[in-house]
PDB file of N, CA and C in Angstrom:
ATOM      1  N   UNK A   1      -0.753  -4.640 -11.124  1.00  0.00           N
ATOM      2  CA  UNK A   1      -0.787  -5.921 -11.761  1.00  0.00           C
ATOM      3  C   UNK A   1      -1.101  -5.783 -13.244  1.00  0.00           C
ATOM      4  N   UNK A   2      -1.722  -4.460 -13.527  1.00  0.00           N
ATOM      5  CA  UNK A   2      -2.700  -5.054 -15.131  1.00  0.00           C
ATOM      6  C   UNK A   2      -1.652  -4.450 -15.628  1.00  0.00           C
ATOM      7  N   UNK A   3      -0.495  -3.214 -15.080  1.00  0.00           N
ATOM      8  CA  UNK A   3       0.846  -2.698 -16.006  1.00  0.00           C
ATOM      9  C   UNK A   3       1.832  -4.171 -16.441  1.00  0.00           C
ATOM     10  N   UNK A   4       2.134  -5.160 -15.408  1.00  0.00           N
ATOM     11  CA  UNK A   4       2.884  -6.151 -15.844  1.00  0.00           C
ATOM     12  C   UNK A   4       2.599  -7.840 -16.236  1.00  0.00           C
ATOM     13  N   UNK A   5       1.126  -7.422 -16.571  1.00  0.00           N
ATOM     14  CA  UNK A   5       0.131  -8.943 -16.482  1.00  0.00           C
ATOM     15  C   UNK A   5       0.879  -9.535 -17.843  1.00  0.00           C
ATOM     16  N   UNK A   6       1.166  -8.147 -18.989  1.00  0.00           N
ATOM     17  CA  UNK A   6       1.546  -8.552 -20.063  1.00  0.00           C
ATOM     18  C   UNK A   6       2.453  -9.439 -20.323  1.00  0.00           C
ATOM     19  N   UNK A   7       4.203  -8.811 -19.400  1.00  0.00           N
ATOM     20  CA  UNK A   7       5.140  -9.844 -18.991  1.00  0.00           C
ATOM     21  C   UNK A   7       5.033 -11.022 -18.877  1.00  0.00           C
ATOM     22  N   UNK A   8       3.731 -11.559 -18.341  1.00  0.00           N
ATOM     23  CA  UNK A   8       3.976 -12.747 -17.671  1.00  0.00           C
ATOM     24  C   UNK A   8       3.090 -13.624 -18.494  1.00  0.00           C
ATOM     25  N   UNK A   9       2.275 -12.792 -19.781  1.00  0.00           N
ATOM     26  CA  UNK A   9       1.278 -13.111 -20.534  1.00  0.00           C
ATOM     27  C   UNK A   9       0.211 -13.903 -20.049  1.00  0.00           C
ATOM     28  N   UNK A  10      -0.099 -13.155 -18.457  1.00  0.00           N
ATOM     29  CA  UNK A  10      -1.205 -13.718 -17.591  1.00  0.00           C
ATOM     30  C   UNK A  10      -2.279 -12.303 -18.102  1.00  0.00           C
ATOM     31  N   UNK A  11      -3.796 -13.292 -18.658  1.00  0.00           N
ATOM     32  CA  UNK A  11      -4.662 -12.615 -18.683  1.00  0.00           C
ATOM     33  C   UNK A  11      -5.602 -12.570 -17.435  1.00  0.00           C
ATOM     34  N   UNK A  12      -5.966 -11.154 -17.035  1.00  0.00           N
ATOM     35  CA  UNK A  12      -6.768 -10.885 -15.571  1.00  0.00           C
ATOM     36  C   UNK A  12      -8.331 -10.866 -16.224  1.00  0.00           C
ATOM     37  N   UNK A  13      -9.339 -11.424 -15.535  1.00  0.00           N
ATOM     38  CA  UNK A  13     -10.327 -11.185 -15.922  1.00  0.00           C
ATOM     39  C   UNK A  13     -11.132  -9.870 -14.599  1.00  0.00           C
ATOM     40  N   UNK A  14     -10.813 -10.578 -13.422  1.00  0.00           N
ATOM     41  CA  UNK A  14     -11.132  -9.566 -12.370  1.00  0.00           C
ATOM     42  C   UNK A  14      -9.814  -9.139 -11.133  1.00  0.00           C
ATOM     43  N   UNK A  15      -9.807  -8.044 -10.569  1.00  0.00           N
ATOM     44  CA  UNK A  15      -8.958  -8.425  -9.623  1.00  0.00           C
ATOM     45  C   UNK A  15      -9.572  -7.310  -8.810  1.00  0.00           C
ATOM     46  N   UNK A  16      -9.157  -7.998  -6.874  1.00  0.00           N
ATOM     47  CA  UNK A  16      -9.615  -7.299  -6.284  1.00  0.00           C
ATOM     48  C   UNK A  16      -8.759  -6.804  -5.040  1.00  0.00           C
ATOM     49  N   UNK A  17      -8.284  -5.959  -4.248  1.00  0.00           N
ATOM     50  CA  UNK A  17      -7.393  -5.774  -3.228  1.00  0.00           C
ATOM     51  C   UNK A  17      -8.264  -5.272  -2.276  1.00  0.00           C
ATOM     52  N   UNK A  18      -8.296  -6.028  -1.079  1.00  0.00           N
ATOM     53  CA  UNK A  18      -8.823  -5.827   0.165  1.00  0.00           C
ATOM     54  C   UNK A  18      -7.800  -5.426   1.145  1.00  0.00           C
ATOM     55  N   UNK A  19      -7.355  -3.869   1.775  1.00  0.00           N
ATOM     56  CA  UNK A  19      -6.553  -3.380   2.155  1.00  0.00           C
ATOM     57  C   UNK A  19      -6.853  -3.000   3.589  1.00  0.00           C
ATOM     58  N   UNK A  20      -6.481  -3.690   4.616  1.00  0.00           N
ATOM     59  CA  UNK A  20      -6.880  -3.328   5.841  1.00  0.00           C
ATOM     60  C   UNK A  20      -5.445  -2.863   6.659  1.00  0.00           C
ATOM     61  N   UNK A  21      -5.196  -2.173   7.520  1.00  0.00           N
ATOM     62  CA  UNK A  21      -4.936  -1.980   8.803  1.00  0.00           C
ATOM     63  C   UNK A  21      -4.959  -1.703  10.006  1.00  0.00           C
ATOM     64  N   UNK A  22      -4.157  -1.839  10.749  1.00  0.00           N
ATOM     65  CA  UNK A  22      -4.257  -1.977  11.999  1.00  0.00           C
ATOM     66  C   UNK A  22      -3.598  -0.518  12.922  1.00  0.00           C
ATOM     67  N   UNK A  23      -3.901  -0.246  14.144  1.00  0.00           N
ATOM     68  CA  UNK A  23      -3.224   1.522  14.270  1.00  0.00           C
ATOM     69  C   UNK A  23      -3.265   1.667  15.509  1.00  0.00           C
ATOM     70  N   UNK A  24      -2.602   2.288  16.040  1.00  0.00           N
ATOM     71  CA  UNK A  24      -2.714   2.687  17.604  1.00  0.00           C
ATOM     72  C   UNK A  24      -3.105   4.232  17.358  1.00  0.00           C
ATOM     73  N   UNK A  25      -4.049   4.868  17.892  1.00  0.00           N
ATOM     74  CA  UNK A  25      -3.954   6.342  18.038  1.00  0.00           C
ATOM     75  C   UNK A  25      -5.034   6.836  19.254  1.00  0.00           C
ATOM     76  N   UNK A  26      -4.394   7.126  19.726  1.00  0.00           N
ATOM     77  CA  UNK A  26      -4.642   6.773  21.713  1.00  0.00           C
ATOM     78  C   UNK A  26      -4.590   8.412  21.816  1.00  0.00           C
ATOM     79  N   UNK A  27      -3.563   8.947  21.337  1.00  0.00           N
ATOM     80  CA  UNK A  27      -3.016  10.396  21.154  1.00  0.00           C
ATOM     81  C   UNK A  27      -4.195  10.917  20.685  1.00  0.00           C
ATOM     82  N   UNK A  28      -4.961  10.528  19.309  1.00  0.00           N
ATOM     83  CA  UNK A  28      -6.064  11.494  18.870  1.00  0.00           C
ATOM     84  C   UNK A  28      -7.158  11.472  19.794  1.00  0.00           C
ATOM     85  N   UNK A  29      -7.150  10.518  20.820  1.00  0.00           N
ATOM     86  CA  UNK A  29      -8.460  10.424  22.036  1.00  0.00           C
ATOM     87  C   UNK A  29      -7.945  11.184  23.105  1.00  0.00           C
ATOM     88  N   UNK A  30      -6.791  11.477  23.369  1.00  0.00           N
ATOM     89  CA  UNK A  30      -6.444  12.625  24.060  1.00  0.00           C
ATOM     90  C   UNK A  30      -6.241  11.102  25.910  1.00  0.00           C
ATOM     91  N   UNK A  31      -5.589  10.183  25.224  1.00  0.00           N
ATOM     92  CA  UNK A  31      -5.634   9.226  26.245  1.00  0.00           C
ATOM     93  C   UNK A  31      -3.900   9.040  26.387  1.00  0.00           C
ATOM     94  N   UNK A  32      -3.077   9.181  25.395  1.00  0.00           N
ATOM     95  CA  UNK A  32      -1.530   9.365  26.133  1.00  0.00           C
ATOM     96  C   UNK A  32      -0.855  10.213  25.022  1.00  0.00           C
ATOM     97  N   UNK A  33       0.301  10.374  24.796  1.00  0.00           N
ATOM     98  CA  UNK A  33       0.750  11.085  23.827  1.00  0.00           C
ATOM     99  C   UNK A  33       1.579  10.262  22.555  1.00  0.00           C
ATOM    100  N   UNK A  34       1.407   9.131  22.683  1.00  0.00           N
ATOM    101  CA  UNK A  34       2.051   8.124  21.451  1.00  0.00           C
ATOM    102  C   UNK A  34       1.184   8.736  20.304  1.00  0.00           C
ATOM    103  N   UNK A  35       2.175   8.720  19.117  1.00  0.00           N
ATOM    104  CA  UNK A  35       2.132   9.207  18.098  1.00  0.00           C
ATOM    105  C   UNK A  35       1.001   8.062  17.089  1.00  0.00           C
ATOM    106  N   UNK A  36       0.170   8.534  16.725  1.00  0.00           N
ATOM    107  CA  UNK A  36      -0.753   7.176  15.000  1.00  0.00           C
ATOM    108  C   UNK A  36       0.530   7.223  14.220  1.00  0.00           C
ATOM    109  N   UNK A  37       0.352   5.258  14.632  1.00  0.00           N
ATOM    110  CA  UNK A  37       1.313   4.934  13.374  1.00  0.00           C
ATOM    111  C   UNK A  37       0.439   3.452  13.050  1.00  0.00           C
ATOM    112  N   UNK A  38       0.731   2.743  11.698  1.00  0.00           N
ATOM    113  CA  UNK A  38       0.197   1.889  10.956  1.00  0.00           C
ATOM    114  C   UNK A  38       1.656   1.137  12.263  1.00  0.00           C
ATOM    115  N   UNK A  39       0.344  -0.323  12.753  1.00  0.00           N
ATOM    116  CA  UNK A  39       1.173  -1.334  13.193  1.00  0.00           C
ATOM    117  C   UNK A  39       1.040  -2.718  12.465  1.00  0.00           C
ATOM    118  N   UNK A  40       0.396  -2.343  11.424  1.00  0.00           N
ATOM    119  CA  UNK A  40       0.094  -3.496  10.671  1.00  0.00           C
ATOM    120  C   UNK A  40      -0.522  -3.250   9.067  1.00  0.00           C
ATOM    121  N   UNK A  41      -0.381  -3.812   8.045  1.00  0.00           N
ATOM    122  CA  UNK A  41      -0.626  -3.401   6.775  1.00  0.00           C
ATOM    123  C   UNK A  41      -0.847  -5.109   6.348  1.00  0.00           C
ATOM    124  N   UNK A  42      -2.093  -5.152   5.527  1.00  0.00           N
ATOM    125  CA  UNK A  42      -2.270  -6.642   5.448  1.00  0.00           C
ATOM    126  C   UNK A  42      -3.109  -6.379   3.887  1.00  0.00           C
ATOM    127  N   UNK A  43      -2.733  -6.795   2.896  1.00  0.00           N
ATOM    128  CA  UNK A  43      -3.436  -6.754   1.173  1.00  0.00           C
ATOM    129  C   UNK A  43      -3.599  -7.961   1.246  1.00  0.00           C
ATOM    130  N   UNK A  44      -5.326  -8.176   1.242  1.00  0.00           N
ATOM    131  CA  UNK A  44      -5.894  -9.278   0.592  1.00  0.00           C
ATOM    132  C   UNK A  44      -6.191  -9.325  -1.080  1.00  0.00           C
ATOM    133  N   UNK A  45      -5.253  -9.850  -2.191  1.00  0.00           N
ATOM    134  CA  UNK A  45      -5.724 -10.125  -3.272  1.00  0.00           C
ATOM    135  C   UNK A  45      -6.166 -11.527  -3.875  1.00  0.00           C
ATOM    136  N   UNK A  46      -7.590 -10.886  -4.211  1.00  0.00           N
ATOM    137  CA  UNK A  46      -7.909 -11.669  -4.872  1.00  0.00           C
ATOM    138  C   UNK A  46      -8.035 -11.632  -6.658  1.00  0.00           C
ATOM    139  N   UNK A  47      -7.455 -12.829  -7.387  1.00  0.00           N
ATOM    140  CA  UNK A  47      -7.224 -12.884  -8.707  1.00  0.00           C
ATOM    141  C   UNK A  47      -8.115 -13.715  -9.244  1.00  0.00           C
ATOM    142  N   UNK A  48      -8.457 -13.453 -10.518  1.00  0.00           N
ATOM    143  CA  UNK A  48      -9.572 -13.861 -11.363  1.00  0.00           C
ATOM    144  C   UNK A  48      -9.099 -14.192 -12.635  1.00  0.00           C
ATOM    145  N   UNK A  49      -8.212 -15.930 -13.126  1.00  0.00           N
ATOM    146  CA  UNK A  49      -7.628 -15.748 -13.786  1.00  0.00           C
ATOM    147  C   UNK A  49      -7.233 -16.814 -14.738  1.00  0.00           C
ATOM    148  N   UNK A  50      -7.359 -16.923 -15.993  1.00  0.00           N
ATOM    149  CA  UNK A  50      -7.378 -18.691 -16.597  1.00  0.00           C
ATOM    150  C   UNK A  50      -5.578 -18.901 -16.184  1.00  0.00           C
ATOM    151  N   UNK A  51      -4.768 -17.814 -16.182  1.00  0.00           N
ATOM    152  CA  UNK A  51      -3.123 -18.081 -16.149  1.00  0.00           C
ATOM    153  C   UNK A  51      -2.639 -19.299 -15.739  1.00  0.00           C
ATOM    154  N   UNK A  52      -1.681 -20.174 -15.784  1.00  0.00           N
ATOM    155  CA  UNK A  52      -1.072 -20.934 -15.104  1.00  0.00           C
ATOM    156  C   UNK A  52      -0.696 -20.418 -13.354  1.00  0.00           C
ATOM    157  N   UNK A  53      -0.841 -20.755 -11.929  1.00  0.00           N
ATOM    158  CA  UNK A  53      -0.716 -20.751 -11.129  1.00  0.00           C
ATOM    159  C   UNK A  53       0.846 -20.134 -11.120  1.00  0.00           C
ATOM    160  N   UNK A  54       1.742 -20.453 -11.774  1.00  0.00           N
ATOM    161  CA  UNK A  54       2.745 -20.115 -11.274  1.00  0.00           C
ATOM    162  C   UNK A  54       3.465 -18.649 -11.755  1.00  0.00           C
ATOM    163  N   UNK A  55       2.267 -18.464 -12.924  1.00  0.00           N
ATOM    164  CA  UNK A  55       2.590 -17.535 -14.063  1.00  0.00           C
ATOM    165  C   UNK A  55       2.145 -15.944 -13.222  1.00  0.00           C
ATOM    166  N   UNK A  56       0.707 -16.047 -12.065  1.00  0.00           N
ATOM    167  CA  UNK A  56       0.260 -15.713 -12.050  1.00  0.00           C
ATOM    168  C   UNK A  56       1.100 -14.832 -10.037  1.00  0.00           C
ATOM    169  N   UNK A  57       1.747 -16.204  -9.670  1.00  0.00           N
ATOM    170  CA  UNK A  57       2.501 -15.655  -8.845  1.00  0.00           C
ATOM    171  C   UNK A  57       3.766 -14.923  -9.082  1.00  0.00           C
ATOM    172  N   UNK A  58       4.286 -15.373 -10.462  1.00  0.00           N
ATOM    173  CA  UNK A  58       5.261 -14.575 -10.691  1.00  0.00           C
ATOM    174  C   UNK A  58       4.763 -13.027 -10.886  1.00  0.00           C
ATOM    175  N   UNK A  59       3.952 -13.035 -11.576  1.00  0.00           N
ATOM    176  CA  UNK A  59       2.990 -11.147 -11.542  1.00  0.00           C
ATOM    177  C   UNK A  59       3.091 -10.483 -10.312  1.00  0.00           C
ATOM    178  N   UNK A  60       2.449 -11.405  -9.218  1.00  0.00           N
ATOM    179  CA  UNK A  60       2.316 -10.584  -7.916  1.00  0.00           C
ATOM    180  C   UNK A  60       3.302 -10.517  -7.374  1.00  0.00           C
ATOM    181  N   UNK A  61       4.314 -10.731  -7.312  1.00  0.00           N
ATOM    182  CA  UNK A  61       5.729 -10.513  -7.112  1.00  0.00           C
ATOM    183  C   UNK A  61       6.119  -9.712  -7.583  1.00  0.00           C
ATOM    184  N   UNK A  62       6.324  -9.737  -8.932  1.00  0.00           N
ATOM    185  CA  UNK A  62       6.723  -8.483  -9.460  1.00  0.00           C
ATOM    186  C   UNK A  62       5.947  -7.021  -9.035  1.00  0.00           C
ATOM    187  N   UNK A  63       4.609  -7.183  -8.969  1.00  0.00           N
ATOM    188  CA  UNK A  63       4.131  -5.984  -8.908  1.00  0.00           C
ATOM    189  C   UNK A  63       3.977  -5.450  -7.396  1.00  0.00           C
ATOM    190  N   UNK A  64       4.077  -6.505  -6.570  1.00  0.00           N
ATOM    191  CA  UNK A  64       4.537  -6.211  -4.996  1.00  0.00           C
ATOM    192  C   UNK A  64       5.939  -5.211  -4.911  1.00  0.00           C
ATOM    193  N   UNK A  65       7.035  -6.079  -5.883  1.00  0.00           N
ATOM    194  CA  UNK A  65       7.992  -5.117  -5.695  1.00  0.00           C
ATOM    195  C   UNK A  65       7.960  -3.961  -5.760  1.00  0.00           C
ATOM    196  N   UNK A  66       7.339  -3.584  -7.329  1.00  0.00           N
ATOM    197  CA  UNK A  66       6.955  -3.055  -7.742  1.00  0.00           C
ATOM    198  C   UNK A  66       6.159  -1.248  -7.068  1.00  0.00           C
ATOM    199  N   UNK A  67       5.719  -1.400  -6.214  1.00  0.00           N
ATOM    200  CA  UNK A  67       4.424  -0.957  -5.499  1.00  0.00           C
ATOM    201  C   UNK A  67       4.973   0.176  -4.578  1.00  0.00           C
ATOM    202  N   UNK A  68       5.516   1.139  -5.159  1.00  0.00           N
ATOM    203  CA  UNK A  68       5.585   2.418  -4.014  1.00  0.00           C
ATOM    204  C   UNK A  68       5.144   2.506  -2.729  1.00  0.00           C
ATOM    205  N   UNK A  69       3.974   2.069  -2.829  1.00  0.00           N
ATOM    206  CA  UNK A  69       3.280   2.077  -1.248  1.00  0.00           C
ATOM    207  C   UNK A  69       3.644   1.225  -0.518  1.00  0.00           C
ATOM    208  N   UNK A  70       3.836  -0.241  -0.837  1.00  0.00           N
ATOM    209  CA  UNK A  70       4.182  -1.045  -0.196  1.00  0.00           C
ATOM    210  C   UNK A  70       5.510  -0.941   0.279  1.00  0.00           C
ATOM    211  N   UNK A  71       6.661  -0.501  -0.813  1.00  0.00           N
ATOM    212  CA  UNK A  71       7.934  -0.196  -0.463  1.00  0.00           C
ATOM    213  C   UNK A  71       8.110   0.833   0.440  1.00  0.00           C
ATOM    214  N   UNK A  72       7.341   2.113   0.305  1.00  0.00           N
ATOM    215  CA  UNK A  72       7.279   3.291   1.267  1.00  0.00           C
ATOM    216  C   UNK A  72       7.299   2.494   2.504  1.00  0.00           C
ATOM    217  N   UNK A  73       5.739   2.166   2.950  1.00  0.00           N
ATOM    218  CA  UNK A  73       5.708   0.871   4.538  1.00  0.00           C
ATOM    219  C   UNK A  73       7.039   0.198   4.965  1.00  0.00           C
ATOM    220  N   UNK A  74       7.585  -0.345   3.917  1.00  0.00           N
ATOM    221  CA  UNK A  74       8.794  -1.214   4.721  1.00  0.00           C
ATOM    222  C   UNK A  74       9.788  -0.789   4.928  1.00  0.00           C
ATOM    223  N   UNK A  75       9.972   0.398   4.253  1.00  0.00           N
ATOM    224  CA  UNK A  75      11.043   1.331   4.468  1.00  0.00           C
ATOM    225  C   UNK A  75      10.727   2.740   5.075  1.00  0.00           C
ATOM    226  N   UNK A  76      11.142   3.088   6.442  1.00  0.00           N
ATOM    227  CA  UNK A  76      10.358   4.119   6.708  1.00  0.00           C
ATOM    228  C   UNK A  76      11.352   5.291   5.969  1.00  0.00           C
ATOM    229  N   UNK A  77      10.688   6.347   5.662  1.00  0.00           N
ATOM    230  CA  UNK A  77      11.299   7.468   5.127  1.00  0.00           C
ATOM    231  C   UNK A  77      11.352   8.670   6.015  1.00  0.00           C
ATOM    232  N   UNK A  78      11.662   9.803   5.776  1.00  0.00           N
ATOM    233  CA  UNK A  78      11.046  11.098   6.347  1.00  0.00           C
ATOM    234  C   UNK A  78       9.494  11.763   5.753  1.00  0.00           C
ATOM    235  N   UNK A  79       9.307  12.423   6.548  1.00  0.00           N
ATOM    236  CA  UNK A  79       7.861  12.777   5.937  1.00  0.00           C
ATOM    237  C   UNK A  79       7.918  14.445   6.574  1.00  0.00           C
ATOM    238  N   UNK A  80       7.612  15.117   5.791  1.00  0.00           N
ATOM    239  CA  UNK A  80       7.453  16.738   6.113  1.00  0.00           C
ATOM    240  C   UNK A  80       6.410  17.345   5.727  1.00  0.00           C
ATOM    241  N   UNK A  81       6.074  18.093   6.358  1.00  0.00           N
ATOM    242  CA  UNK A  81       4.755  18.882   5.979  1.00  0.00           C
ATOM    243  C   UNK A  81       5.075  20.315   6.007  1.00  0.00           C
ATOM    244  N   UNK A  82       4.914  21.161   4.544  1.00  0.00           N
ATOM    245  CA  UNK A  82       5.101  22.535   4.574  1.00  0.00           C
ATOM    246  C   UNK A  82       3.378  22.796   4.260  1.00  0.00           C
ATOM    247  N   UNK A  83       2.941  23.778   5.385  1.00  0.00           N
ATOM    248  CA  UNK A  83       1.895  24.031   5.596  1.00  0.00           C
ATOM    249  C   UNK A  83       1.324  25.725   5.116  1.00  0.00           C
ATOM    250  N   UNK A  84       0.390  26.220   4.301  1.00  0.00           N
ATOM    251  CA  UNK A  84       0.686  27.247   4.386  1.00  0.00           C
ATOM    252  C   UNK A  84      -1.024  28.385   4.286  1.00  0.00           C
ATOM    253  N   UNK A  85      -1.097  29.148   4.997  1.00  0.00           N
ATOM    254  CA  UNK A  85      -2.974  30.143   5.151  1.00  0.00           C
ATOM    255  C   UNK A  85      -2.853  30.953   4.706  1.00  0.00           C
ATOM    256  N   UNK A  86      -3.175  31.154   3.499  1.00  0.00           N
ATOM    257  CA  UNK A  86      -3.407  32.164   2.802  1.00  0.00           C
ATOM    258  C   UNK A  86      -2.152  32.799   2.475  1.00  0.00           C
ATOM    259  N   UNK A  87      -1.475  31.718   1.621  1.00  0.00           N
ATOM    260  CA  UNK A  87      -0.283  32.092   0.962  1.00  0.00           C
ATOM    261  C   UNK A  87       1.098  32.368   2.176  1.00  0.00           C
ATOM    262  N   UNK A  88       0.647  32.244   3.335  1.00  0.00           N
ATOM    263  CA  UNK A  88       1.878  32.690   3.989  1.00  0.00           C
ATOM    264  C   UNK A  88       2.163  31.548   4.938  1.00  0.00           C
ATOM    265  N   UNK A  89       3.668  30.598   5.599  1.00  0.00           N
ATOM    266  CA  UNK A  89       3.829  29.705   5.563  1.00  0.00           C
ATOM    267  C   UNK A  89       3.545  29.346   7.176  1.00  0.00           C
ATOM    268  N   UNK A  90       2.750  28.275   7.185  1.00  0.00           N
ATOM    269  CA  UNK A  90       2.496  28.275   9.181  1.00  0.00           C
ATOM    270  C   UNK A  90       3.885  27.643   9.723  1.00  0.00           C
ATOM    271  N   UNK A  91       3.907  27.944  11.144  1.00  0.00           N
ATOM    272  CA  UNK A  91       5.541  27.504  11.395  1.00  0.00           C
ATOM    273  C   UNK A  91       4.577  25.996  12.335  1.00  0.00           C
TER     274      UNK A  91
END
C-alpha cells in the first residue's frame, strides 16, 4: 500500500494486516495421508487514514492486485524443492 498510496495521493497514517488461515494437516499427526494445504487465506486490513473513502479503496485494489502472495494463492503454481547436505544434492 505505502509503494502506491502516492498514486492515489492517499496519505496513510497507520496501517495494519491481520493475516490468518485456515489448514488441514492431519498427515503431519500421522492421522491419514492428505497432503497441508492452506484451505482458506483471509487479510484483515485495517487503514488509518484522512483520504477520501473512495480514494482509499482504489489503493487497496490496486495493491491487492498488486501482491505476489496473494496472486501466488489464487493461482496455484508448481513448487520444487532442490535440497542439498553438505554440498551434495538429496534425491
Amino acid at each position: 500500500m505505502a509503494r502506491f498510496a502516492p498514486l492515489y495521493d492517499v496519505e496513510i497514517f497507520d496501517a495494519k494486516a491481520d493475516v490468518r488461515a485456515t489448514f488441514s494437516n492431519t498427515e503431519k499427526y500421522g492421522i491419514d495421508d492428505a497432503p497441508a494445504y492452506f484451505e482458506q487465506v483471509t487479510v484483515a486490513l485495517s487503514i488509518d487514514s484522512p483520504a477520501p473513502t473512495s480514494s482509499v479503496a482504489a489503493l487497496v485494489a490496486h495493491a491487492e492486485r498488486a501482491c505476489h502472495a496473494a496472486q501466488s494463492l489464487r493461482h496455484p503454481i508448481p513448487v520444487t524443492l532442490a535440497a542439498t547436505l553438505n554440498g551434495v544434492a538429496l534425491e
